[in-house]
Protein backbone atom coordinates (compact mmCIF):
# COMPACT_ATOMS: atom_id res chain seq x y z
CA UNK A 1 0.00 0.00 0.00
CA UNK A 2 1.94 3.53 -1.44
CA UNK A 3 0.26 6.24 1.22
CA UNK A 4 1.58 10.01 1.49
CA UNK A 5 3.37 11.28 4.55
CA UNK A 6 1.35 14.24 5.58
CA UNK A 7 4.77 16.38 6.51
CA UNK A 8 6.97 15.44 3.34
CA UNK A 9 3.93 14.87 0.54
CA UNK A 10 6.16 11.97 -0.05
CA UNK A 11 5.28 8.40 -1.20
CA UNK A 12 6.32 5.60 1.18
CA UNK A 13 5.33 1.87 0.25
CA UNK A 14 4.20 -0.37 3.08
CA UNK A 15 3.86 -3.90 2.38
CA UNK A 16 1.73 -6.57 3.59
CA UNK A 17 -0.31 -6.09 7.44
CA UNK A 18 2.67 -3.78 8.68
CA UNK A 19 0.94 -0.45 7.97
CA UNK A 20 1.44 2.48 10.32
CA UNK A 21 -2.38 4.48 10.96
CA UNK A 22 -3.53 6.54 8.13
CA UNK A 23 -6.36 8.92 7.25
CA UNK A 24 -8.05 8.21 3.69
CA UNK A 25 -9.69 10.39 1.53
CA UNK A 26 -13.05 10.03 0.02
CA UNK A 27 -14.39 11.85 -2.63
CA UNK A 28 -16.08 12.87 -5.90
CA UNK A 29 -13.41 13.48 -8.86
CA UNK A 30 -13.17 16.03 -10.87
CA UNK A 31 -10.86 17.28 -14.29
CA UNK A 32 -8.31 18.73 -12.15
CA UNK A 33 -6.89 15.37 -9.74
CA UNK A 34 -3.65 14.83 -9.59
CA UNK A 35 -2.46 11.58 -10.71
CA UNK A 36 0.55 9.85 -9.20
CA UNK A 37 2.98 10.90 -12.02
CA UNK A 38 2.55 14.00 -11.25
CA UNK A 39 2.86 13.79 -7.48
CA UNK A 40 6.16 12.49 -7.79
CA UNK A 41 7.58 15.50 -8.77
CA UNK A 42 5.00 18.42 -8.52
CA UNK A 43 5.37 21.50 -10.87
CA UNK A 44 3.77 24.83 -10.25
CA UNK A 45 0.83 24.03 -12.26
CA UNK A 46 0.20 20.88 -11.01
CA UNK A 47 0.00 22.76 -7.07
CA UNK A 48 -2.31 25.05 -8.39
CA UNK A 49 -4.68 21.83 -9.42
CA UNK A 50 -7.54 21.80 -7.35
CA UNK A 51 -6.80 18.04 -7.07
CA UNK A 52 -3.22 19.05 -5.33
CA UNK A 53 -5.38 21.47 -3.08
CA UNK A 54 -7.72 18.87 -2.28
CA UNK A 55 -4.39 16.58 -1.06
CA UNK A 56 -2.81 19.44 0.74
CA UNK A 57 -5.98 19.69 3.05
CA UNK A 58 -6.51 15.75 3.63
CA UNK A 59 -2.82 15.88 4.64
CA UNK A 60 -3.23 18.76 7.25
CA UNK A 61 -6.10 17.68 8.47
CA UNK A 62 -4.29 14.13 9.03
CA UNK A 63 -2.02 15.89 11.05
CA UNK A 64 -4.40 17.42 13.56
CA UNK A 65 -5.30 13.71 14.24
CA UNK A 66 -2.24 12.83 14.84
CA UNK A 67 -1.61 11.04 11.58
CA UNK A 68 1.45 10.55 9.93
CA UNK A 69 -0.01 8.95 6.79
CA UNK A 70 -2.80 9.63 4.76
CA UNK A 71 -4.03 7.86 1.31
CA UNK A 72 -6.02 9.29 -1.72
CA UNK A 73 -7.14 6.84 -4.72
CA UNK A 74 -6.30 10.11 -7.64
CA UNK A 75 -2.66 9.93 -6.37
CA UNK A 76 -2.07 6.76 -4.86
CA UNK A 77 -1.93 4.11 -7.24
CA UNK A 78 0.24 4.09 -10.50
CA UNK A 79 -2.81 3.25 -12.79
CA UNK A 80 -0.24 2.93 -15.58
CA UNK A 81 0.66 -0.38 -14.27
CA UNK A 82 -2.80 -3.01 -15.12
CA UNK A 83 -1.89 -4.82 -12.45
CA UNK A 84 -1.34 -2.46 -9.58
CA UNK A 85 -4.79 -1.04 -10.54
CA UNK A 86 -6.14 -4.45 -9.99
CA UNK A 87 -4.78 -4.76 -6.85
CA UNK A 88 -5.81 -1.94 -5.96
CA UNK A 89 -9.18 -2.05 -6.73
CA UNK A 90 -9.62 -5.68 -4.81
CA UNK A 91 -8.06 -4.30 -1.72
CA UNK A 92 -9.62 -1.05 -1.71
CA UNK A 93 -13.13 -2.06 0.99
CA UNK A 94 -10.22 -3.46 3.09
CA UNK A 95 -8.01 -0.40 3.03
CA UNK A 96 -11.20 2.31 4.34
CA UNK A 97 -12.34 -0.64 6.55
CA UNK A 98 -8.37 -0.23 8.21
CA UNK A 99 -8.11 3.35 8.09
CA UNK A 100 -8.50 5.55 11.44
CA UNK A 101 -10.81 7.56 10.14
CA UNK A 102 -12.00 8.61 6.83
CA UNK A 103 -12.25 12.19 5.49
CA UNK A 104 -15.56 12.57 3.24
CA UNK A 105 -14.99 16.02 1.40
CA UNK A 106 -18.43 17.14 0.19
CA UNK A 107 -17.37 19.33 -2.60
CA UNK A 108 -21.23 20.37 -3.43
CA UNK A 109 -22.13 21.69 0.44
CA UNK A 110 -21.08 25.32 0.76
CA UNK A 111 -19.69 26.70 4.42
CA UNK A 112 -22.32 26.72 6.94
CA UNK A 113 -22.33 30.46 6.41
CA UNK A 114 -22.89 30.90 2.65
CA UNK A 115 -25.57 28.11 1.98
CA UNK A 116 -28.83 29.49 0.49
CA UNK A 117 -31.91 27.49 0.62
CA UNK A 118 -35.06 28.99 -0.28
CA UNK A 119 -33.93 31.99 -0.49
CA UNK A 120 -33.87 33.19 2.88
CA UNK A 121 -32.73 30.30 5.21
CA UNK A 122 -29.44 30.07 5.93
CA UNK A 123 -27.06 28.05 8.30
CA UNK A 124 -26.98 24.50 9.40
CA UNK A 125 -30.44 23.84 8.08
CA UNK A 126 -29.52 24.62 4.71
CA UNK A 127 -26.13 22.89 4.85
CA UNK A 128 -28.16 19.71 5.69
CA UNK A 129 -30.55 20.09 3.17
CA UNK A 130 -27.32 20.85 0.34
CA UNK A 131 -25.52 17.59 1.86
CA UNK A 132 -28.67 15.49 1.48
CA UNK A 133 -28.89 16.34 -2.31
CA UNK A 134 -25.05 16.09 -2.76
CA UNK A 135 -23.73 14.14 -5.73
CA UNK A 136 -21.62 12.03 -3.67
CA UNK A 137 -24.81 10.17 -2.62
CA UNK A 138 -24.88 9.46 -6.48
CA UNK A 139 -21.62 7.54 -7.35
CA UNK A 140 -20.72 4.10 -7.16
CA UNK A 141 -17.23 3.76 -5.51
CA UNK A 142 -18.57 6.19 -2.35
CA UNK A 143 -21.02 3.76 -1.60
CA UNK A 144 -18.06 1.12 -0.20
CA UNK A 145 -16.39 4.52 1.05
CA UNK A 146 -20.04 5.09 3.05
CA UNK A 147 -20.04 1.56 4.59
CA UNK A 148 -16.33 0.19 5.27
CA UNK A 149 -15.26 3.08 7.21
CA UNK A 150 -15.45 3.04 11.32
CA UNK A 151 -15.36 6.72 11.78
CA UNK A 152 -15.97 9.09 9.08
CA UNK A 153 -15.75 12.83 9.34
CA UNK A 154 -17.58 15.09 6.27
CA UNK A 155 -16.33 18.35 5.50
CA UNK A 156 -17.74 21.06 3.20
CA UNK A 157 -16.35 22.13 -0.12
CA UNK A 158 -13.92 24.79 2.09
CA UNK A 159 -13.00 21.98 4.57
CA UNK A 160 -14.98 23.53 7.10
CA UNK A 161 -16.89 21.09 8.87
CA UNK A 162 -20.12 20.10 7.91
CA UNK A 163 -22.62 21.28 10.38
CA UNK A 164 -25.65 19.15 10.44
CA UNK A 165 -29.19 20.44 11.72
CA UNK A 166 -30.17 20.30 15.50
CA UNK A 167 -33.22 19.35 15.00
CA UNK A 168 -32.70 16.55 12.55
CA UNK A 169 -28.88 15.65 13.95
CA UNK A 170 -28.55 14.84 17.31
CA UNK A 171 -24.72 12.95 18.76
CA UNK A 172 -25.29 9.80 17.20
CA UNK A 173 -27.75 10.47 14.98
CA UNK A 174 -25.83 11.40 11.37
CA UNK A 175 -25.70 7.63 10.80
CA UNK A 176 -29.99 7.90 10.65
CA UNK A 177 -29.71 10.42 8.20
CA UNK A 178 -27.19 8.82 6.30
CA UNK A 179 -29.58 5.48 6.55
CA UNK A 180 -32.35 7.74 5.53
CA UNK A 181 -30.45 8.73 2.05
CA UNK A 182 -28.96 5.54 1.46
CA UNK A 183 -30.98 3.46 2.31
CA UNK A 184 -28.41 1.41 4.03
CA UNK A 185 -29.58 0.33 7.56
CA UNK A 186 -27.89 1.68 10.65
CA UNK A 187 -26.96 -1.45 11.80
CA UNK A 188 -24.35 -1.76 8.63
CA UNK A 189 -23.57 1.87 8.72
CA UNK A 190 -22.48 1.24 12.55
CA UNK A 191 -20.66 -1.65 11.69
CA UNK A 192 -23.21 -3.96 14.39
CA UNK A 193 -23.81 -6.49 11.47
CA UNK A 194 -21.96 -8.13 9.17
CA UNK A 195 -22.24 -7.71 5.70
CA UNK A 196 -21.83 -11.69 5.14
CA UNK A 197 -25.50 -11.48 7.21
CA UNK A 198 -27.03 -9.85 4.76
CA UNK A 199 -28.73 -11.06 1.14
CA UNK A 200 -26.84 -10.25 -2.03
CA UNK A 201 -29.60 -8.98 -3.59
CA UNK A 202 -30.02 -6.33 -0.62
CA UNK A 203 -26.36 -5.28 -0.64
CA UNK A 204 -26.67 -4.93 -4.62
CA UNK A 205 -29.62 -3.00 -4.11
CA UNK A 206 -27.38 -0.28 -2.60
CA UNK A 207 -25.98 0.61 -5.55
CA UNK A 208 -29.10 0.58 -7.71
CA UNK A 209 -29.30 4.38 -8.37
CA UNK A 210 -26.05 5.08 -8.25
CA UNK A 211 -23.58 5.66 -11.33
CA UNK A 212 -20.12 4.88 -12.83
CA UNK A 213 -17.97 7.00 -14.90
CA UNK A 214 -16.80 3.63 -16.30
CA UNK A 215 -19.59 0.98 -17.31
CA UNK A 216 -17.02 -1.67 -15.85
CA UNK A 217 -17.21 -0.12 -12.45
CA UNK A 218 -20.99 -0.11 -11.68
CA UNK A 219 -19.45 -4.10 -11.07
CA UNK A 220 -16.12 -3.43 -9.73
CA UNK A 221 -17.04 -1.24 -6.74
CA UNK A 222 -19.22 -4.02 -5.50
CA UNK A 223 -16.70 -6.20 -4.96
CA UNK A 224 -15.55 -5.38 -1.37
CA UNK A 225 -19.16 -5.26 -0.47
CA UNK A 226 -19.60 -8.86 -1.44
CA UNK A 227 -16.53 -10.06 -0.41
CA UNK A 228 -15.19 -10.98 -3.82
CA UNK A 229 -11.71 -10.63 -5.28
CA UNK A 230 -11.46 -10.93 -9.68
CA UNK A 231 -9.41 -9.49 -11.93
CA UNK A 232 -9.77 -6.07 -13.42
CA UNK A 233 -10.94 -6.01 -17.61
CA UNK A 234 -11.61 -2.50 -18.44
CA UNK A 235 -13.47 -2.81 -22.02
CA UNK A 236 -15.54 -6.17 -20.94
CA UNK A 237 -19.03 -3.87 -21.00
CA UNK A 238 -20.87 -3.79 -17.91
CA UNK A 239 -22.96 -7.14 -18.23
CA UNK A 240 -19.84 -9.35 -18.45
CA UNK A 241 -18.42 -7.43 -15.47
CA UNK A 242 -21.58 -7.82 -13.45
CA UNK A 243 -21.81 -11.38 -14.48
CA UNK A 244 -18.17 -12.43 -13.49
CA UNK A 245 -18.87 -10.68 -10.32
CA UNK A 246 -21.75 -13.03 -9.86
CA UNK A 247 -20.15 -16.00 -10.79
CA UNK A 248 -17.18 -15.41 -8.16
CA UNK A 249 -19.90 -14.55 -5.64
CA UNK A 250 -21.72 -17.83 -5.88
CA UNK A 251 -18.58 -19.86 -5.78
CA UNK A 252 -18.64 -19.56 -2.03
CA UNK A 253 -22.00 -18.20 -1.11
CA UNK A 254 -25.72 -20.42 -1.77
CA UNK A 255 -27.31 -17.31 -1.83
CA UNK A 256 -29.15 -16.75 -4.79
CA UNK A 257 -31.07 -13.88 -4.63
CA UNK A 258 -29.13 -12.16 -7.54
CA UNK A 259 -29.56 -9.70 -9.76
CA UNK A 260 -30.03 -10.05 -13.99
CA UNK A 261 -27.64 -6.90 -14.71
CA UNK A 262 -26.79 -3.50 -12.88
CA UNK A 263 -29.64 -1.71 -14.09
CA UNK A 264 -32.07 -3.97 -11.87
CA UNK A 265 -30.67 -4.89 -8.90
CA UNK A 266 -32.94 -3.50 -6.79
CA UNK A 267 -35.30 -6.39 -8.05
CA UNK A 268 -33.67 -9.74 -6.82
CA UNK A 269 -34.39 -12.92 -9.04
CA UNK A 270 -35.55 -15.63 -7.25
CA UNK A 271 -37.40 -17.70 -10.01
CA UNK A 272 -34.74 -19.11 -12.11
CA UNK A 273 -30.96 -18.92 -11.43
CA UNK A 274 -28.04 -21.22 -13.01
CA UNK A 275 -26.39 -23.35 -11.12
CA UNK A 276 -23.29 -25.40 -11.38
CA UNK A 277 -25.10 -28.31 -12.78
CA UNK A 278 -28.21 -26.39 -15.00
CA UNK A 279 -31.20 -24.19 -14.37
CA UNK A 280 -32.93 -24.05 -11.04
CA UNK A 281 -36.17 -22.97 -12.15
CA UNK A 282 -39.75 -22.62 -10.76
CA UNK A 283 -42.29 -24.33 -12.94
CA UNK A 284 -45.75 -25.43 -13.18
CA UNK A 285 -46.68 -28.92 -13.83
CA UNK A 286 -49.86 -30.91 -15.64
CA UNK A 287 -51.83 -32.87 -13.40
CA UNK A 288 -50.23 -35.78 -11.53
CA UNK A 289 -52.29 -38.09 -13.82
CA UNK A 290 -51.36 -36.62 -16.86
CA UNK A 291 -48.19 -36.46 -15.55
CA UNK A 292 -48.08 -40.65 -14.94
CA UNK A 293 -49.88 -41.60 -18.07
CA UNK A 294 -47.25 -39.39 -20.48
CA UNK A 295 -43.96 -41.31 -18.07
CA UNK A 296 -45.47 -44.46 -18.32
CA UNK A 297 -45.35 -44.67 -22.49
CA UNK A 298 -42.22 -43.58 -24.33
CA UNK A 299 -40.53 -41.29 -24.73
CA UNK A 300 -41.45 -40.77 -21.15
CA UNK A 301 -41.53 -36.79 -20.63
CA UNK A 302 -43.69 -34.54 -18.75
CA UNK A 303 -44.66 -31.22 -19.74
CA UNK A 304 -44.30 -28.03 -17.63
CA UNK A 305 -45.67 -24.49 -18.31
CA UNK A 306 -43.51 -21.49 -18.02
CA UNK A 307 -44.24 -18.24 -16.51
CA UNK A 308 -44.93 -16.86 -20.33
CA UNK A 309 -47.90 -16.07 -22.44
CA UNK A 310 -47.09 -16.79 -26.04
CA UNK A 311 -49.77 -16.10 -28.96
CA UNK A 312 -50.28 -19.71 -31.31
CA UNK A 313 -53.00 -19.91 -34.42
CA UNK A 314 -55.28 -20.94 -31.66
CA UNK A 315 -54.46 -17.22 -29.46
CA UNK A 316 -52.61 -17.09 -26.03
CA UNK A 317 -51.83 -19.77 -24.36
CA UNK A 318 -48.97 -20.57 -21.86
CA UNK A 319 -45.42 -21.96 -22.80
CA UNK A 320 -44.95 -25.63 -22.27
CA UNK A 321 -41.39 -27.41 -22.44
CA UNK A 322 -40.95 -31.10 -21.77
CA UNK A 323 -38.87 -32.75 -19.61
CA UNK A 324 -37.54 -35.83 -18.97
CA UNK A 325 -37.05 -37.06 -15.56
CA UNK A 326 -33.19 -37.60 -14.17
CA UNK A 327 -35.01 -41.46 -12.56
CA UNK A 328 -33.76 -42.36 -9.03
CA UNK A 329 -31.86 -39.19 -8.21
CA UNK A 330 -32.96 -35.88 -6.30
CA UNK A 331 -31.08 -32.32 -6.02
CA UNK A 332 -30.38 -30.52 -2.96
CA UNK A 333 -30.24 -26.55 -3.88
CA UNK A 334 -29.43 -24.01 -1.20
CA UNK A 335 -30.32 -26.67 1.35
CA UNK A 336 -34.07 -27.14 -0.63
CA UNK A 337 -34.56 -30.68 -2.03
CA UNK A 338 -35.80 -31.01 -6.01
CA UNK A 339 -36.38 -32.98 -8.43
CA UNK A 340 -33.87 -33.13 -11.69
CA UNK A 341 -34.82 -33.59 -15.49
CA UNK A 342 -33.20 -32.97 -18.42
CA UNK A 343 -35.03 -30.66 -21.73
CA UNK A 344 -36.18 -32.42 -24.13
CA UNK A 345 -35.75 -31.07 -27.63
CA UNK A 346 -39.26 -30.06 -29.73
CA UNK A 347 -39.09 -28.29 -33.46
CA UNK A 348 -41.71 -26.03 -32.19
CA UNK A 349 -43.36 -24.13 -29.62
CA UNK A 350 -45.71 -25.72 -27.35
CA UNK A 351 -48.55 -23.94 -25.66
CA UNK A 352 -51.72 -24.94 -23.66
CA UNK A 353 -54.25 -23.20 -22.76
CA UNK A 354 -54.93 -21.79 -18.59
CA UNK A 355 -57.38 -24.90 -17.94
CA UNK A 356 -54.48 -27.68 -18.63
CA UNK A 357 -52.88 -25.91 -14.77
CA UNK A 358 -55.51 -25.06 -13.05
CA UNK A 359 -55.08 -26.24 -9.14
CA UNK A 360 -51.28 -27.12 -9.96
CA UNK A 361 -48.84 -25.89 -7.89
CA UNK A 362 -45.72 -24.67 -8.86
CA UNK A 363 -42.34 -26.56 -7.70
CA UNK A 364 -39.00 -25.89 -7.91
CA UNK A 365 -36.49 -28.25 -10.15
CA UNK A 366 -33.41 -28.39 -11.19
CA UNK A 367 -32.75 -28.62 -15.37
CA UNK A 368 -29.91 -30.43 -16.10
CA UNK A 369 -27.74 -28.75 -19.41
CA UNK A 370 -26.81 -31.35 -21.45
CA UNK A 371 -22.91 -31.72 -20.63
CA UNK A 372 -23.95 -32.44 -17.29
CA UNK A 373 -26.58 -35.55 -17.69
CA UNK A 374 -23.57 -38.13 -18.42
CA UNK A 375 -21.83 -36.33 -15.19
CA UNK A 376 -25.14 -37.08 -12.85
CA UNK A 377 -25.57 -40.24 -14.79
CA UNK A 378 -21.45 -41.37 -14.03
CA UNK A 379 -21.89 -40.27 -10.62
CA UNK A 380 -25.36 -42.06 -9.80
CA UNK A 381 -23.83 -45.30 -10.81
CA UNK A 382 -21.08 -44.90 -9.17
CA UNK A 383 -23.65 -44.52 -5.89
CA UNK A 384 -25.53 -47.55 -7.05
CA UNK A 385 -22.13 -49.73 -7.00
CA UNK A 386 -21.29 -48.66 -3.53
CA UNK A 387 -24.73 -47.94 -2.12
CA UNK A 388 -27.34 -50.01 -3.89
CA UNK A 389 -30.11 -49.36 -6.59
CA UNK A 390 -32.48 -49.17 -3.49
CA UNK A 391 -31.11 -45.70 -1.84
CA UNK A 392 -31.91 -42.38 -3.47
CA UNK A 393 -29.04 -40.59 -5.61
CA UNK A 394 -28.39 -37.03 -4.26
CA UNK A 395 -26.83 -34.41 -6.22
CA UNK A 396 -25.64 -31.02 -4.43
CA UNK A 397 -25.95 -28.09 -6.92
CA UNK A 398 -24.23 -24.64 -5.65
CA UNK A 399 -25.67 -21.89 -7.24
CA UNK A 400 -23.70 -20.38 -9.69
CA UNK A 401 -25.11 -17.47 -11.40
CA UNK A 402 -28.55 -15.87 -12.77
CA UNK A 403 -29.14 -17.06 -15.90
């Protein structure tokens, strides 16, 4: 970790756990930052950079809190180098989560004394109503900035502190307003619950009206929030980011309330994810005796209606695929038992009408994809040579990602 030493404006590199205390910046950036080429060896202009102003304050301020070190993501990290930027960017949750205390500068909130609201009001009241609107609430990476810190300390676009409202902002009660905005609950803000407690699709849903500079990012700045470590691909496009964030997620999480794409994740998907093994899906089955008459004469397959209205010659009518049953073995999902088939292939669309699943519940299954039938088919024999024909076949399928 490169941070700056408040007294020299010098980089020092500190490697592995053995990092003194340091203050760390957050903030929104603008076209003047200063990048760490430039704070190597500072010329006049680049001091006269807001972005070198904006250091020289975080620094100072570190020193009236005692701190030697302080560390600012514009300066920071040679983003040159690919792979110092991806380093970066997985350890960055972990590196607010460490510091003392984090600096928030608020460059949209005026000084307490120059903040006009409404015309006439002035003051705290209007500095609270300015911070509530500020654009900082509005960006992606200041949402892990919001949550990993312990102590955070907001300042106004003059570094004056930010002087909240009496009657709205009591000694501890910034964090409600902060929940209030957010919509992050004080127990996470105040660092009482775990994030590992809570759903993914409630942690993604943080960042649902937020926004990236960088498509890539709306998926990158997520990653300390869910715990997951991948490498950097600027260029990939935001679905492929979000979906490799996803797919790292599930490897060690049966969680599955995810999230089709950045744009939606304040809806969590709960009716059909992918799994390690195929598509956990809820359907809705024929009748248990149509179901037995079409298993008991070939090709043995059931059909199954899916939550879609499709038009035929006939009009609407639901979507019906077939499926062949995976015989003698049952999949356990997220700790649910199902059942497992396997697709099986039709030239065209089927579709029945409402009366064919009327009074049929849905159930949750398990689709096999087709690379994966010889796998459960290998592995239940294998069972039935060392357990017997007679005891049921379990497959465990981890969820994967939302398909």
């Amino acid at each position: 970790m490169r941070l700056i030493n408040t007294s020299t404006f010098r980089f020092e590199q500190f490697l592995g756990t053995k990092k003194p205390p340091y203050a760390i910046l957050s903030h929104t950036w603008d076209s003047q930052e200063v990048t760490y080429d430039e704070m190597l060896n500072p010329s006049q202009e680049t001091r006269r950079k807001t972005g070198f102003q904006k250091i020289e304050s975080c620094c100072g301020i570190a020193k009236e809190y005692g701190l030697s070190y302080a560390w600012v993501d514009t300066c920071c990290i040679d983003k040159r180098s690919s792979a110092e930027l991806s380093e970066a960017i997985n350890s960055m949750y972990r590196w607010y989560r460490d510091a003392e205390v984090c600096f928030v500068y608020i460059v949209d909130v005026d000084p307490v004394d120059s903040v006009p609201i409404d015309g006439d009001i002035y003051g705290s009241a209007g500095q609270t109503r300015a911070f509530k609107k500020s654009r900082w609430f509005s960006r992606g990476w200041t949402l892990q900035e919001l949550i990993a810190p312990h102590q955070r300390v907001f300042f106004s676009n003059d570094w004056s502190l930010i002087h909240f409202s009496i009657d709205t902002i009591e000694e501890d009660s910034l964090d409600e307003l902060l929940a209030s905005i957010t919509s992050v609950s004080l127990d996470v803000l105040r660092h009482r619950q775990p994030l590992s407690k809570l759903c993914v699709a409630e942690r993604m849903s943080w960042a649902s009206q937020r926004e990236t500079t960088r498509e890539e990012d709306m998926a990158y700045c997520l990653m300390g929030i869910l715990n997951v470590n991948m490498p950097i691909l600027y260029g990939e496009g935001a679905q492929k980011a979000f979906r490799r964030l996803q797919e790292e997620f599930m490897k060690n999480s049966f969680d599955y309330s995810l999230s089709p794409g950045p744009l939606d994740m304040q809806k969590a998907v709960y009716w059909r994810i992918m799994t390690n093994l195929g598509l956990f899906i809820r359907l809705n089955f024929n009748h248990k005796r149509q179901q037995e008459r079409y298993l008991a004469t070939p090709p043995h397959f059931t059909r199954a209606a899916l939550q879609l209205d499709v038009e035929t010659e006939f009009g609407w009518g639901i979507l019906v695929v077939r499926l062949r049953p995976v015989m003698g073995a049952y999949c356990v999902v997220n700790g649910r038992r199902c059942r497992a088939f396997r697709r099986v292939g039709c030239s065209t669309f089927e579709a029945a009408n409402n009366d064919t699943f009327i009074d049929t519940p849905y159930e949750d299954v398990l689709v096999l994809e087709d690379e994966h039938l010889e796998l459960a088919q290998t592995a239940q024999e294998h069972h039935d040579a060392r357990w017997g024909s007679e005891t049921r076949f379990r497959l465990r399928a981890p969820l994967y990602s939302e398909h």
